[in-house]
C-alpha atoms as a PDB file:
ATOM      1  CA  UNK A   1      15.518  15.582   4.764  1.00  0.00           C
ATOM      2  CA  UNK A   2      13.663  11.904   4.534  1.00  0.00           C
ATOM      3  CA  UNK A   3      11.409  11.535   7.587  1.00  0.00           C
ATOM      4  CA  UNK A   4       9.929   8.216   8.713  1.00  0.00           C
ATOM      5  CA  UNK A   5       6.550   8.883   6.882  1.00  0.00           C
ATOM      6  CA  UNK A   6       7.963   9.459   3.494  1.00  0.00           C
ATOM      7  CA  UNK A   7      10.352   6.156   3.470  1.00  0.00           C
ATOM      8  CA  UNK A   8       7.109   4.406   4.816  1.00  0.00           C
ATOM      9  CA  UNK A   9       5.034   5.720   1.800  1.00  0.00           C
ATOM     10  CA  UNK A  10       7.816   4.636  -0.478  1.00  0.00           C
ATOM     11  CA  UNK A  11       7.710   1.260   0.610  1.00  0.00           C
ATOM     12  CA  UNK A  12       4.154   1.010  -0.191  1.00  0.00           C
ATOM     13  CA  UNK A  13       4.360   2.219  -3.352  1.00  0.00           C
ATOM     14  CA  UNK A  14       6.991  -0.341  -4.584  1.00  0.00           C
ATOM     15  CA  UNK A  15       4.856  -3.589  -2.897  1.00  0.00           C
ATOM     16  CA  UNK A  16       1.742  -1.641  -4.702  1.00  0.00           C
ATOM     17  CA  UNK A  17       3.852  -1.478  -7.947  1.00  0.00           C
ATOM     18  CA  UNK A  18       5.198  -4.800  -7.952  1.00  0.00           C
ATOM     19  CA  UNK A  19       1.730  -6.274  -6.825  1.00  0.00           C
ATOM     20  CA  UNK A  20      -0.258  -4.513  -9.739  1.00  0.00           C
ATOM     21  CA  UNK A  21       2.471  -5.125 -12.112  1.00  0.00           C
ATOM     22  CA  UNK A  22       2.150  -1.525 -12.379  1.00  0.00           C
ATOM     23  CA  UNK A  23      -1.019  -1.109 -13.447  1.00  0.00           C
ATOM     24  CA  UNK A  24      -1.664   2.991 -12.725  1.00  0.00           C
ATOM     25  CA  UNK A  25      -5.698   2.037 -13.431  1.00  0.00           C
ATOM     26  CA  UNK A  26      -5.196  -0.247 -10.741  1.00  0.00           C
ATOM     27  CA  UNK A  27      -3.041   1.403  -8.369  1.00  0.00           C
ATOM     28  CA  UNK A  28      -5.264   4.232  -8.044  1.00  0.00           C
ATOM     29  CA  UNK A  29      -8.455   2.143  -7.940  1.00  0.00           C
ATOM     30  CA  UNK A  30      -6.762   0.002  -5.376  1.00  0.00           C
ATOM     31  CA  UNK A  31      -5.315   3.482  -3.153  1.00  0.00           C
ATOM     32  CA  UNK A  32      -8.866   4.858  -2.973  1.00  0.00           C
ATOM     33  CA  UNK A  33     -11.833   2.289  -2.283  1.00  0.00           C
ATOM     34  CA  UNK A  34     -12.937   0.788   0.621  1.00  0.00           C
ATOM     35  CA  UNK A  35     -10.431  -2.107   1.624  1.00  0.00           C
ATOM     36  CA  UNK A  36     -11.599  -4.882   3.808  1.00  0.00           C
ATOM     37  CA  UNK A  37      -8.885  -6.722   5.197  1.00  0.00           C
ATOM     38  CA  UNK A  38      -7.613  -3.086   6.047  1.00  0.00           C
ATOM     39  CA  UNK A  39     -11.144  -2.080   7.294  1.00  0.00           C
ATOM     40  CA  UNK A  40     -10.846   1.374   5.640  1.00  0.00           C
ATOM     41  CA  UNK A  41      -9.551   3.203   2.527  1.00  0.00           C
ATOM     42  CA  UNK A  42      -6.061   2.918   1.631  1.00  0.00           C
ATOM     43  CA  UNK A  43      -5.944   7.062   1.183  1.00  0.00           C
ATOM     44  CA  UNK A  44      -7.443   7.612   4.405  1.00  0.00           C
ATOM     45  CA  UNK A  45      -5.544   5.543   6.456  1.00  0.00           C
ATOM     46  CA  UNK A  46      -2.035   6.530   5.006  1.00  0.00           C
ATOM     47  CA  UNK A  47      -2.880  10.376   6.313  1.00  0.00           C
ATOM     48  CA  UNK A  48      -1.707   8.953   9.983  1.00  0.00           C
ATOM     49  CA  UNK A  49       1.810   7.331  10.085  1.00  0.00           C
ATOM     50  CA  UNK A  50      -0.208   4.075  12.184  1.00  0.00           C
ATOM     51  CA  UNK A  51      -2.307   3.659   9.010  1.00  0.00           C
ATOM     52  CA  UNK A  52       0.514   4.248   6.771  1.00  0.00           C
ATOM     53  CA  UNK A  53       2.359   1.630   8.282  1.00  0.00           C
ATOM     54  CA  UNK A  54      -0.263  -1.060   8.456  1.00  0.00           C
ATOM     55  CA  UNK A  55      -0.909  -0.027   4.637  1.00  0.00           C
ATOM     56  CA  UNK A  56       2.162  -1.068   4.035  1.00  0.00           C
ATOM     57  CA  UNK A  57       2.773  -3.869   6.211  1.00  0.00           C
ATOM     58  CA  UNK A  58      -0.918  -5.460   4.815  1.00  0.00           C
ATOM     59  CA  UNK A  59       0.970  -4.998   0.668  1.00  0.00           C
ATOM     60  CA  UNK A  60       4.625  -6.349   2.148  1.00  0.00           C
ATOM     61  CA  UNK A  61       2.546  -9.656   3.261  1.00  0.00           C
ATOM     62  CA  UNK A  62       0.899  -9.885   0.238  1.00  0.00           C
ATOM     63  CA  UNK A  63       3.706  -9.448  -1.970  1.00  0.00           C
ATOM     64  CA  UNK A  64       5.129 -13.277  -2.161  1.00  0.00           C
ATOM     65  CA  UNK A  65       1.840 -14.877  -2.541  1.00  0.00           C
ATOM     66  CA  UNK A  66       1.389 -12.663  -5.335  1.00  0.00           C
ATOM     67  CA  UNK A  67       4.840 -13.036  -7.030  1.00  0.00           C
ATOM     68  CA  UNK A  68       4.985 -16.882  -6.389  1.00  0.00           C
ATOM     69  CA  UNK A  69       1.495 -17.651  -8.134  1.00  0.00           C
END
């Protein structure tokens, strides 16, 4: 069964995907260094469903000013 913490990861994936035009180089780089706006890496953060969901809420805000230039 799909609990709330896997769906959440999912989502961040795909707004990581779509932001690095899936770029694995990048997606990894990006998942494991110090972020700032996020005060904190990526990989630690997502190991607590809060952090996980701010992870993801920081790439779903990003995603149009990405896409739209």
């Amino acid at each position: 069964m799909v609990d709330i913490f896997q769906l959440h990861f999912i989502q961040l994936y795909k707004a990581l995907y779509q932001i690095s035009l899936g770029d694995k180089a990048l997606i990894q780089h990006w998942f494991h260094c110090d972020n700032k706006a996020l005060n904190g890496s990526p990989r630690i953060l997502c190991q607590s469903i809060h952090g996980l969901f701010r992870t993801t809420q920081y790439l779903q805000a990003l995603q149009p000013k990405i896409l739209m230039g």
